[in-house]
C-alpha atoms as a PDB file:
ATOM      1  CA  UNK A   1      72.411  95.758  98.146  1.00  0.00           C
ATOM      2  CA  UNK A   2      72.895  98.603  95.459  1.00  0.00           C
ATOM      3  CA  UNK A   3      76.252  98.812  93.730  1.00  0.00           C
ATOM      4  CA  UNK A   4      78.214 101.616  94.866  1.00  0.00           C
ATOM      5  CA  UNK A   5      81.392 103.522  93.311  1.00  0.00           C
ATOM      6  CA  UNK A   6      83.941 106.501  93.968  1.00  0.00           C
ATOM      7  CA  UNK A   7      85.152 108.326  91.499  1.00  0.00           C
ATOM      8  CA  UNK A   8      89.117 109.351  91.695  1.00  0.00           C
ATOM      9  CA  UNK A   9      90.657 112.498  90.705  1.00  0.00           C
ATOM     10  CA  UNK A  10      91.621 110.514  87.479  1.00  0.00           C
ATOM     11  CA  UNK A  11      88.007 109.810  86.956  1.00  0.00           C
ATOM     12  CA  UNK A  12      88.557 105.863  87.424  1.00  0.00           C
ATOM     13  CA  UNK A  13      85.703 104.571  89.080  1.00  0.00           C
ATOM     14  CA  UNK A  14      86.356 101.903  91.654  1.00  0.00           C
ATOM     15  CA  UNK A  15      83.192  99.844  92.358  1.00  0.00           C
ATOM     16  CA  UNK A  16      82.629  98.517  96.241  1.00  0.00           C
ATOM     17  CA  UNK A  17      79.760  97.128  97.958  1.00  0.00           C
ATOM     18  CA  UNK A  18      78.803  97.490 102.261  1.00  0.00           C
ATOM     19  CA  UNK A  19      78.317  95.625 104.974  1.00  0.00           C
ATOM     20  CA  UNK A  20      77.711  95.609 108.506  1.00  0.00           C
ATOM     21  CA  UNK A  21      77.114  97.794 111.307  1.00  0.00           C
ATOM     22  CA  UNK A  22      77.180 101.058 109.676  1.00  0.00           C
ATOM     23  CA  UNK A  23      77.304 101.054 106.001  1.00  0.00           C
ATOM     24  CA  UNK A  24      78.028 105.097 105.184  1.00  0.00           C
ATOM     25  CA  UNK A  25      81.547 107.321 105.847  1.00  0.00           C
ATOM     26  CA  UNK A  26      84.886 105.137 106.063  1.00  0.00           C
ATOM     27  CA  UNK A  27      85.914 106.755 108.915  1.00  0.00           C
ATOM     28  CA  UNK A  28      83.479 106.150 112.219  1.00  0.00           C
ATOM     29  CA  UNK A  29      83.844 109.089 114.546  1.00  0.00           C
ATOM     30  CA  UNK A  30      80.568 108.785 116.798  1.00  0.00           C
ATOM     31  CA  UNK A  31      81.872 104.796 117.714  1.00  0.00           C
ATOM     32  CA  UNK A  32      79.370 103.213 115.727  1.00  0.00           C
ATOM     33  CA  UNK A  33      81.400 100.749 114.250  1.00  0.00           C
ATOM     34  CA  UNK A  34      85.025  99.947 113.689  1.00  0.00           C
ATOM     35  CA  UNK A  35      85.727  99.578 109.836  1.00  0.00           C
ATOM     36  CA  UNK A  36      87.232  96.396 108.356  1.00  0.00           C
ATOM     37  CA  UNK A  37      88.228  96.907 104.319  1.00  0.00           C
ATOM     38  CA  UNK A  38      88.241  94.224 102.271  1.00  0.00           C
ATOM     39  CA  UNK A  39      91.368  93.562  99.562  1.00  0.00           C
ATOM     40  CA  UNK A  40      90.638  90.573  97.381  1.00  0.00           C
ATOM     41  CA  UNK A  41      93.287  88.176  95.633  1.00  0.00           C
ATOM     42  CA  UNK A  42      94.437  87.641  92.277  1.00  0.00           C
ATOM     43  CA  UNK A  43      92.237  86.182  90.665  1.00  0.00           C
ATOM     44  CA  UNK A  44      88.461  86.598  91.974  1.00  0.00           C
ATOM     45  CA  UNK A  45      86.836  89.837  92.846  1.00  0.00           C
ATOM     46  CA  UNK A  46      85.063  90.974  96.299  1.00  0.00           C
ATOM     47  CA  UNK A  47      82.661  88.414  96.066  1.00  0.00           C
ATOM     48  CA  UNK A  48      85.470  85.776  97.019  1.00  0.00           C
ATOM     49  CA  UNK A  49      84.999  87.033 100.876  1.00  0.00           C
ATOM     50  CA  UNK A  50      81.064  86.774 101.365  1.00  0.00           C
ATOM     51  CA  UNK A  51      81.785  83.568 103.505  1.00  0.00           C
ATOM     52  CA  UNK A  52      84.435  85.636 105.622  1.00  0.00           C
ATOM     53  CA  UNK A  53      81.647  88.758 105.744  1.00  0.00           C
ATOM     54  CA  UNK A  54      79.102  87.097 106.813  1.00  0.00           C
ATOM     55  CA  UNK A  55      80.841  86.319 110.139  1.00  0.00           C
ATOM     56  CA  UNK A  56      82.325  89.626 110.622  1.00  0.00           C
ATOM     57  CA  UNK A  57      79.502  92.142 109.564  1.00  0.00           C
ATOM     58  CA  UNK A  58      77.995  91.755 113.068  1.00  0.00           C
ATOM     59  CA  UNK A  59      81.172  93.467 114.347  1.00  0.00           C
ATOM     60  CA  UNK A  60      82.290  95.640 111.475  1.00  0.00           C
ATOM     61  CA  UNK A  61      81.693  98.341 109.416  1.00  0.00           C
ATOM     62  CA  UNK A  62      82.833  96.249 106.287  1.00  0.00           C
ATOM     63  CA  UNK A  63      84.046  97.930 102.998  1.00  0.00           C
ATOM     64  CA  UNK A  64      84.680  95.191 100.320  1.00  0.00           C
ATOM     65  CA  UNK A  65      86.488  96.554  97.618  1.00  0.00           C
ATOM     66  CA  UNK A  66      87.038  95.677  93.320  1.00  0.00           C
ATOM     67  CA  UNK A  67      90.847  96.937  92.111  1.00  0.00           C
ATOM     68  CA  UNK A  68      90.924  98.602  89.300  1.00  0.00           C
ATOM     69  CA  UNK A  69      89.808  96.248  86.525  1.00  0.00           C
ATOM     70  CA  UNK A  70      87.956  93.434  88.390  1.00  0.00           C
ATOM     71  CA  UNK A  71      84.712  93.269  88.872  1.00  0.00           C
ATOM     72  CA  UNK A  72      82.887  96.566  88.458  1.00  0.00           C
ATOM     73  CA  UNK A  73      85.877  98.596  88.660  1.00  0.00           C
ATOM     74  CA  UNK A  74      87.168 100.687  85.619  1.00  0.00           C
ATOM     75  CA  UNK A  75      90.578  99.010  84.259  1.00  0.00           C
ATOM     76  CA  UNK A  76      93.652 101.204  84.541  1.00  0.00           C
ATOM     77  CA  UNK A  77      94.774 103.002  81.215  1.00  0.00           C
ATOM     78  CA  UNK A  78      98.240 102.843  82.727  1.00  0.00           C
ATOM     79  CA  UNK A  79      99.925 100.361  83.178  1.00  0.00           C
ATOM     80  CA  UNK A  80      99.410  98.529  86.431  1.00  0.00           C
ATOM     81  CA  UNK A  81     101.750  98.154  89.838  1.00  0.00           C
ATOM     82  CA  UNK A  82     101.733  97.314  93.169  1.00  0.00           C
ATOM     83  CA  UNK A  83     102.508 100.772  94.346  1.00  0.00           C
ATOM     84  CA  UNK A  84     100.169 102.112  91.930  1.00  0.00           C
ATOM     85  CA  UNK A  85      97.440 100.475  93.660  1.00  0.00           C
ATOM     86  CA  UNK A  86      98.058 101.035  97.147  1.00  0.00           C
ATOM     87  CA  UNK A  87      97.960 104.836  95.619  1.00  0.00           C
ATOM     88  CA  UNK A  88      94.705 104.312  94.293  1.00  0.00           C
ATOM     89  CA  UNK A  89      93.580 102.776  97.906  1.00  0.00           C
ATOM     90  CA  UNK A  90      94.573 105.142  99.491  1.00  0.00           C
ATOM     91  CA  UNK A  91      93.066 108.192  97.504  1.00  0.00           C
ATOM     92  CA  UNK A  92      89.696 105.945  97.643  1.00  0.00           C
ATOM     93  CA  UNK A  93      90.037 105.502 101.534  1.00  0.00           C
ATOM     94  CA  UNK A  94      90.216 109.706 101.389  1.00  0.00           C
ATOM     95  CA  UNK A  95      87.310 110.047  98.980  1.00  0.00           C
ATOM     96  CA  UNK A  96      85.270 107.729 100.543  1.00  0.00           C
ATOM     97  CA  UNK A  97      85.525 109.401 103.936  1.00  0.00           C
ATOM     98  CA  UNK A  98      88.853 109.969 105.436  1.00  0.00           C
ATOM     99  CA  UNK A  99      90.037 108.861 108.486  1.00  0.00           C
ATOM    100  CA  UNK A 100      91.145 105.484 109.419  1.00  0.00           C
ATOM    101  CA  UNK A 101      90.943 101.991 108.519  1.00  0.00           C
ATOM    102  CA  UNK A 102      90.402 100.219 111.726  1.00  0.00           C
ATOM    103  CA  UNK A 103      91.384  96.755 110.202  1.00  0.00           C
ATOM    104  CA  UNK A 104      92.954  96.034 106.824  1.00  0.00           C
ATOM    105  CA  UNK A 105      92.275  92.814 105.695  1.00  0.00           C
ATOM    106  CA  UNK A 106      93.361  90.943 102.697  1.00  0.00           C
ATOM    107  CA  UNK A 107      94.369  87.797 100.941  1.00  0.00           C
ATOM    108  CA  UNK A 108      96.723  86.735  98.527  1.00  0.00           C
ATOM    109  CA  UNK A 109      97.969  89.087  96.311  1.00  0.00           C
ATOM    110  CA  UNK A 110      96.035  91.573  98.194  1.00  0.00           C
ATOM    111  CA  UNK A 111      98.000  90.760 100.872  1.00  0.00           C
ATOM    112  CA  UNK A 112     101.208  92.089  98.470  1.00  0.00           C
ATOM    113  CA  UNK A 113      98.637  95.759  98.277  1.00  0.00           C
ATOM    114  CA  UNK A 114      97.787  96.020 101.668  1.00  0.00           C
ATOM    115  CA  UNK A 115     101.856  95.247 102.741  1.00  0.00           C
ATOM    116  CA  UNK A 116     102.759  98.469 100.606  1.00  0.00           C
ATOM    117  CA  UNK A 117      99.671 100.304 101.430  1.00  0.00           C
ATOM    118  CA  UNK A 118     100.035  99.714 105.359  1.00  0.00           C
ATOM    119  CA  UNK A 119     104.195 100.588 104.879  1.00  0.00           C
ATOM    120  CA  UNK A 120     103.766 103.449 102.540  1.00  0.00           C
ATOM    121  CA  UNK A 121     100.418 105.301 103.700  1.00  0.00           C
ATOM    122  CA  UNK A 122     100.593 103.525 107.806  1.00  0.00           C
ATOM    123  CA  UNK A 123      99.611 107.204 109.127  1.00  0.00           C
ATOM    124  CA  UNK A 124      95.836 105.687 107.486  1.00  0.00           C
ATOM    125  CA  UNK A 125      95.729 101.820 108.739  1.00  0.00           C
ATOM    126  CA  UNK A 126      95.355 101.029 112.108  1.00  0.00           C
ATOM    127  CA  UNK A 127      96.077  97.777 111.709  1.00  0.00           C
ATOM    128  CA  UNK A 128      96.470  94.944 109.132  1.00  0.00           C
ATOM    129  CA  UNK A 129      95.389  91.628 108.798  1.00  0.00           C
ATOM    130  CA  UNK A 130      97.249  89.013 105.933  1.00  0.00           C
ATOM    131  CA  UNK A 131      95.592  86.073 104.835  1.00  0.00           C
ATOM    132  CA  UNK A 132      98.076  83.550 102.909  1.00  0.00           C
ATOM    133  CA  UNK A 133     100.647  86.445 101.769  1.00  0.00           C
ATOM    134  CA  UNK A 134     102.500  84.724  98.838  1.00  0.00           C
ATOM    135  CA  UNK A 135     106.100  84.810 100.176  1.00  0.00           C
ATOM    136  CA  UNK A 136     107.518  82.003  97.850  1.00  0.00           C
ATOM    137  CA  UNK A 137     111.063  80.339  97.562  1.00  0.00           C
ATOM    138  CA  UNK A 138     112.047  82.729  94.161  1.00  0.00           C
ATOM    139  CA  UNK A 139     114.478  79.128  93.151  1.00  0.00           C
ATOM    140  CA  UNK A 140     111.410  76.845  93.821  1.00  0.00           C
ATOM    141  CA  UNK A 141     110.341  75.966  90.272  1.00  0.00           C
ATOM    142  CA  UNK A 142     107.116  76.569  90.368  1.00  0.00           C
ATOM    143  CA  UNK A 143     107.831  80.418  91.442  1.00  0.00           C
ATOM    144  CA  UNK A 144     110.226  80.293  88.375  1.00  0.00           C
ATOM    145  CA  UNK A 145     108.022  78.912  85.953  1.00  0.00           C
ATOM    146  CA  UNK A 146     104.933  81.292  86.729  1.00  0.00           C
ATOM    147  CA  UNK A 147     107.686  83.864  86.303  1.00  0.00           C
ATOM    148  CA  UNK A 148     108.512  83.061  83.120  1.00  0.00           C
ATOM    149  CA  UNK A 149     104.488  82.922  82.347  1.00  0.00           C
ATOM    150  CA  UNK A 150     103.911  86.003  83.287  1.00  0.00           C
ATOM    151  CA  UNK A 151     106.442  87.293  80.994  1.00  0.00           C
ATOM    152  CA  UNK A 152     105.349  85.569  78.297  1.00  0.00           C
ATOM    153  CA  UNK A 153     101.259  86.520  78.474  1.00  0.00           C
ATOM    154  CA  UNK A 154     103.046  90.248  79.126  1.00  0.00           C
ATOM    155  CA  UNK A 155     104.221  90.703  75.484  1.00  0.00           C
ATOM    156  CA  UNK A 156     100.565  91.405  74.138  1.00  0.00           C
ATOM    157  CA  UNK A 157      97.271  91.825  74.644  1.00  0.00           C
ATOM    158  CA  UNK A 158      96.144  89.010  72.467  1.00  0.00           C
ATOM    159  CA  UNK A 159      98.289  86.612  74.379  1.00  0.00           C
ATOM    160  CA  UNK A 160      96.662  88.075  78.054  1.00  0.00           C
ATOM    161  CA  UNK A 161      92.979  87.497  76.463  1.00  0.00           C
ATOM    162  CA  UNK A 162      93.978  84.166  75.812  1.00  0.00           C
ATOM    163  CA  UNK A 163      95.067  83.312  79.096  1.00  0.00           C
ATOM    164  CA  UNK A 164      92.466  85.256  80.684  1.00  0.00           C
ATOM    165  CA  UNK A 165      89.715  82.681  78.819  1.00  0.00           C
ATOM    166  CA  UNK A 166      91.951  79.330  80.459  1.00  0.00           C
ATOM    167  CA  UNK A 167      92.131  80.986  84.018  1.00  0.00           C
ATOM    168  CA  UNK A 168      88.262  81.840  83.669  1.00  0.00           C
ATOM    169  CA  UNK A 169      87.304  78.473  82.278  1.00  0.00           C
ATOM    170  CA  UNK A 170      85.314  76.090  84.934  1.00  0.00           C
ATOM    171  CA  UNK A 171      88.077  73.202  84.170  1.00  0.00           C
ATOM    172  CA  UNK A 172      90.977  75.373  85.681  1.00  0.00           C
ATOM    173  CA  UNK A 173      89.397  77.032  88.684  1.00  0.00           C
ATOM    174  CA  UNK A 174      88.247  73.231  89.343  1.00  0.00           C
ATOM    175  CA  UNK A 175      91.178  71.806  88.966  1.00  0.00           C
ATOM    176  CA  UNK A 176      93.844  74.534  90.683  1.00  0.00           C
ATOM    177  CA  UNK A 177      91.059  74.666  93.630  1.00  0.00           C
ATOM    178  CA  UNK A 178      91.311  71.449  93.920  1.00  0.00           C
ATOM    179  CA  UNK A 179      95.108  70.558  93.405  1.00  0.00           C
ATOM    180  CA  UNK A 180      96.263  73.914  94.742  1.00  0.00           C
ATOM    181  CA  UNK A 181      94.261  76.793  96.469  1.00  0.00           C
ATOM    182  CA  UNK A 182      92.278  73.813  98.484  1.00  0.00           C
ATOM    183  CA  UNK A 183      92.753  71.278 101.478  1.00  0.00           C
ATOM    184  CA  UNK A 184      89.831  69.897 101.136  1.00  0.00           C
ATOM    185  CA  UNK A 185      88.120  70.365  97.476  1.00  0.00           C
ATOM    186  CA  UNK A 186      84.731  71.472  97.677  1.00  0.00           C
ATOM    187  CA  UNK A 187      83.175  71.891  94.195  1.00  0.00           C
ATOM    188  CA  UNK A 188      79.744  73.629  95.668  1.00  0.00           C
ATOM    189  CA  UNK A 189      81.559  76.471  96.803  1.00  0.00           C
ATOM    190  CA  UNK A 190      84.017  76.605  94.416  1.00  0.00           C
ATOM    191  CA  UNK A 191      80.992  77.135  92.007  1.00  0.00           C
ATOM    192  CA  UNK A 192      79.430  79.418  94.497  1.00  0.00           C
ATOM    193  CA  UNK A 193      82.462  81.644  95.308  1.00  0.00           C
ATOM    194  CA  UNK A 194      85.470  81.194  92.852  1.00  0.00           C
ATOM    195  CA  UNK A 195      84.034  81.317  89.770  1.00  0.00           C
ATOM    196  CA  UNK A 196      82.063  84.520  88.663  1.00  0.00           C
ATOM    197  CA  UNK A 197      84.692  86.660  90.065  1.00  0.00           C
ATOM    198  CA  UNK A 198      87.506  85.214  87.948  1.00  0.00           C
ATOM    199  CA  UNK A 199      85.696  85.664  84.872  1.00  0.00           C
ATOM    200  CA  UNK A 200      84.494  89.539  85.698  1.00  0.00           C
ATOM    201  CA  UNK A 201      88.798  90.540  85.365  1.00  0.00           C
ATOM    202  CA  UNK A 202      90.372  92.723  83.055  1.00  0.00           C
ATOM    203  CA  UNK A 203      92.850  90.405  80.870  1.00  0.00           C
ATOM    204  CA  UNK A 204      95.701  93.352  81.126  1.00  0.00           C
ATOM    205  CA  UNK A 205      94.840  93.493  84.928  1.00  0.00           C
ATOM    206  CA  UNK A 206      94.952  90.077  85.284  1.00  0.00           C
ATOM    207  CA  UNK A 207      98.479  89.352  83.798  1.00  0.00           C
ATOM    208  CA  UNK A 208     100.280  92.768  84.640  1.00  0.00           C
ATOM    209  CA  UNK A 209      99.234  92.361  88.710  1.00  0.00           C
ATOM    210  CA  UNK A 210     100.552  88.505  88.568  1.00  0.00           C
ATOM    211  CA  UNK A 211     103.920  89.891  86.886  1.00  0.00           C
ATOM    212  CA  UNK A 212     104.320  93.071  89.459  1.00  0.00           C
ATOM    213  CA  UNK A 213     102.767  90.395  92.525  1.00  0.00           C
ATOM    214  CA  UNK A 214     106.030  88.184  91.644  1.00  0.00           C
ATOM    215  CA  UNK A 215     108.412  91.045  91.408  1.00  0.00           C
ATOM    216  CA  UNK A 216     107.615  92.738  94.170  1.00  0.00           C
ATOM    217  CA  UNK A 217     109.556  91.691  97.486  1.00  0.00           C
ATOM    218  CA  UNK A 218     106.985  91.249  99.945  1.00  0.00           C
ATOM    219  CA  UNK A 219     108.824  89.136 102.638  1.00  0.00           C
ATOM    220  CA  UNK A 220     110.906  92.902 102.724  1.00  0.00           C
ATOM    221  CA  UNK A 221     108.080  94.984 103.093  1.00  0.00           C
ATOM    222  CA  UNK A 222     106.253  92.949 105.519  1.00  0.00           C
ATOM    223  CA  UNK A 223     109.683  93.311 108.197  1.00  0.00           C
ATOM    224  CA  UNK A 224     108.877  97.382 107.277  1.00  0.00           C
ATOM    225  CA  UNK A 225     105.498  97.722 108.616  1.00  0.00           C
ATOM    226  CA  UNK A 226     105.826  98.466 112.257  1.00  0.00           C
ATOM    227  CA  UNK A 227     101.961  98.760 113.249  1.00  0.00           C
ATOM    228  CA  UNK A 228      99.468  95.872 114.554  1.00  0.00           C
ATOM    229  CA  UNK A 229      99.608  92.969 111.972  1.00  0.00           C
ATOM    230  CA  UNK A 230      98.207  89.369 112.190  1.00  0.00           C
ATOM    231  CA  UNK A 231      99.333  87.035 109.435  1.00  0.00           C
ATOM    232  CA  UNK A 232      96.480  83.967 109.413  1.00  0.00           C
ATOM    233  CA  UNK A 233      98.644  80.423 107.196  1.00  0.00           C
ATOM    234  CA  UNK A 234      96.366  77.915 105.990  1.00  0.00           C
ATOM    235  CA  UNK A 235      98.100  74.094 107.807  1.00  0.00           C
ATOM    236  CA  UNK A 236      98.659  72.597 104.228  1.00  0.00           C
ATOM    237  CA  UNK A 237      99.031  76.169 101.870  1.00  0.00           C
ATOM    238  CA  UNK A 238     100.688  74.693  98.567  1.00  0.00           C
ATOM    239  CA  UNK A 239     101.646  78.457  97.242  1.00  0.00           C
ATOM    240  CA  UNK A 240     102.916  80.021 100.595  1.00  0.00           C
ATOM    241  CA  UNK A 241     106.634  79.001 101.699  1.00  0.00           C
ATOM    242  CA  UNK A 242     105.340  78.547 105.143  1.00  0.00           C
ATOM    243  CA  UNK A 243     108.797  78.420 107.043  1.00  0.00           C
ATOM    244  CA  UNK A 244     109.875  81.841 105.744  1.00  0.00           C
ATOM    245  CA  UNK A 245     106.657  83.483 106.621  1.00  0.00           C
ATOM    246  CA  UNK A 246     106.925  82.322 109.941  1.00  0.00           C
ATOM    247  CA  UNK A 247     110.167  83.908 110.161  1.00  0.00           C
ATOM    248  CA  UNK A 248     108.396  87.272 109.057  1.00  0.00           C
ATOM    249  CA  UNK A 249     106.711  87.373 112.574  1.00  0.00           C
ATOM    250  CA  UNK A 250     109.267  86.611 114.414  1.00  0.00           C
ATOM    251  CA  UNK A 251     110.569  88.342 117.717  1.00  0.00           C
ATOM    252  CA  UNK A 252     108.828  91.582 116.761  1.00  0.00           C
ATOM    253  CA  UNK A 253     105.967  92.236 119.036  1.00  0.00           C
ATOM    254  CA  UNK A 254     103.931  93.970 116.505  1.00  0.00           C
ATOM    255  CA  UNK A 255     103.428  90.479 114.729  1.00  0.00           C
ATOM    256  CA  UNK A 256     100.681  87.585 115.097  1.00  0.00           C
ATOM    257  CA  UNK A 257     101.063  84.540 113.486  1.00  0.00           C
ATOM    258  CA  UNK A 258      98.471  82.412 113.212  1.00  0.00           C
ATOM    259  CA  UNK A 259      97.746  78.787 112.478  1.00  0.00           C
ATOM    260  CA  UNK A 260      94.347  77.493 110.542  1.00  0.00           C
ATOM    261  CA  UNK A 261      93.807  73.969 110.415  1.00  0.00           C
ATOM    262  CA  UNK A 262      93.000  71.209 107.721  1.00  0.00           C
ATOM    263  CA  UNK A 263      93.057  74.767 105.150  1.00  0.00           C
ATOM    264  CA  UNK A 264      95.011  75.530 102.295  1.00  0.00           C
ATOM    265  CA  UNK A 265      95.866  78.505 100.755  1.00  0.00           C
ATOM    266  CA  UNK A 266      92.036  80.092 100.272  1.00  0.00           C
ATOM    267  CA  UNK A 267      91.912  80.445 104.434  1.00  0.00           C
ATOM    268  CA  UNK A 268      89.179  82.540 104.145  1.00  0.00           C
ATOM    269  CA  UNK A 269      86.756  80.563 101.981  1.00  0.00           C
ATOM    270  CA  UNK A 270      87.757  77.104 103.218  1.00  0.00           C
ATOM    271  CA  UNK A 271      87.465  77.968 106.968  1.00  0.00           C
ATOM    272  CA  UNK A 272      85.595  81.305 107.496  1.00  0.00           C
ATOM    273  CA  UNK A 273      84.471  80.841 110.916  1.00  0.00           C
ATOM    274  CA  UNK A 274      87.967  80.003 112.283  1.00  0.00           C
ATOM    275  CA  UNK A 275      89.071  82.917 110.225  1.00  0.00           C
ATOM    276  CA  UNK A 276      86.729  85.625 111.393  1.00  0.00           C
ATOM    277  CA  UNK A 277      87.617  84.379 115.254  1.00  0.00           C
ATOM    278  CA  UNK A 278      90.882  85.080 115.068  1.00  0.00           C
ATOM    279  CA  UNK A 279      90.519  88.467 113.329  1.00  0.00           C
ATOM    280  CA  UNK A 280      87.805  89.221 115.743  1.00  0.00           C
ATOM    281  CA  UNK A 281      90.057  88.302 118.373  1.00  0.00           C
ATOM    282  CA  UNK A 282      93.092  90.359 117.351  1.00  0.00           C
ATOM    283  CA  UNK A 283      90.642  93.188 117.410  1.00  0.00           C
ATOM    284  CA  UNK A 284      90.045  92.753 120.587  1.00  0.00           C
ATOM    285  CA  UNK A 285      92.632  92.735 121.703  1.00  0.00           C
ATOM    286  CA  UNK A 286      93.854  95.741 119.782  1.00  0.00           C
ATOM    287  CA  UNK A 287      90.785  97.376 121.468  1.00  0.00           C
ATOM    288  CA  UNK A 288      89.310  98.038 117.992  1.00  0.00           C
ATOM    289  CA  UNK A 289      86.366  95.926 119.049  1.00  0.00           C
END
């Protein structure tokens, strides 16, 4: 399939590639296809959810989408934010077609895009779907000590390049896939899936998005958003603080939170099938599909 790109009112290009039912306008006024888009994590591009699209494109229009400086998007000049992004989103959801997004789906730190995206611009999402939303202990010391990383590899660009070239290296998307991101480690489709996205990221994009991803309070936005949302938790995510994002969910009836066995904090990849279902079925029931 041929690359494909919008241009903003800034001139930033933002690169995304189709799927599905009825690749064309965002929007689907004849019926021919709800539209699912696509928000990928930190650090991989669109490409990290051809396992999930491949069991959805038989019921969606499906819009996979680069940010701005991964993959074949153009890298910001400014510098980079949560709410920036969710802008940007939204002003490519208007060029691209208007109308609404049936389903927004994401993972990770896209998750932390499509919270402010669905909160700030909701009159545009019909509903949203969040796949391992980081809502971390901020006193666990992990949380701290990324923190402090991020602040570090934030002073200058020389210091981001350098990081960017240990988080693209085959040794660390091995090893945090398999010590991490992973239940069960799966090298093939690490290879397949996690790599060449990872190593297609601008270095500023990279490092500014983890710093404004860990500032950004997302357990607080996600209590905000008052249309349809399913949140999908991987059993045995190391990076989630499960009990708290249970709490997100609870007794508000536009909330679905739902359980993915023997999967860790890459749902999507690990256990696409299972995935797909229950996004397929929260459609359904949301009448979308």
């Amino acid at each position: 399939m041929e690359n494909e790109f919008i241009t903003l009112d800034s001139g930033l290009k933002i690169h995304y590639k189709e799927f599905g039912r009825r690749p064309g306008a965002i929007s689907d006024p004849e019926g021919k296809g709800p539209t699912l888009l696509l928000i990928h994590g930190w650090n991989n591009d669109w490409s990290g959810f051809m396992p999930l699209i491949e069991h959805l494109e038989d019921k969606f229009h499906v819009v996979a989408v680069d940010l701005p400086g991964y993959g074949k998007s153009e890298a910001l000049k400014e510098d980079y934010s949560v709410e920036k992004l969710s802008d940007i989103l939204s002003e490519f959801i208007n060029k691209k077609g208007g109308g609404n997004i049936d389903v927004l789906c994401a993972l990770s730190m896209g998750t932390v895009i499509a919270a402010d995206l669905s909160n700030r611009h909701s009159k545009m999402i019909k509903s949203v779907v969040l796949i391992g939303p980081p809502i971390i202990k901020y006193d666990w010391l992990p949380s701290k000590m990324f923190r402090e990383w991020m602040k570090v590899m934030n002073k200058s660009s020389i210091l981001m390049s350098t990081g960017h070239k240990i988080l693209a290296s085959n040794w660390y998307g091995h090893f945090t896939a398999k010590n991490i991101n992973m239940y069960k480690y799966d090298r093939e489709l690490v290879n397949k899936h996690g790599m060449k996205g990872r190593k297609k990221i601008n270095s500023r994009a990279l490092f500014q998005m983890g710093k404004a991803m860990y500032h950004f309070h997302l357990e607080k936005t996600l209590k905000e958003i008052k249309i349809p949302m399913l949140i999908i938790l991987g059993r045995h995510d190391k990076i989630v603080d499960l009990k708290t994002a249970i709490k997100v969910g609870h007794d508000r009836e536009n909330v679905i939170t739902e359980w993915v066995e023997e999967a860790g904090h890459v749902v999507s990849l690990e256990k696409p099938i299972q995935t797909s279902n229950l996004l397929k079925e929260f459609a359904s029931n949301l009448k979308i599909i």
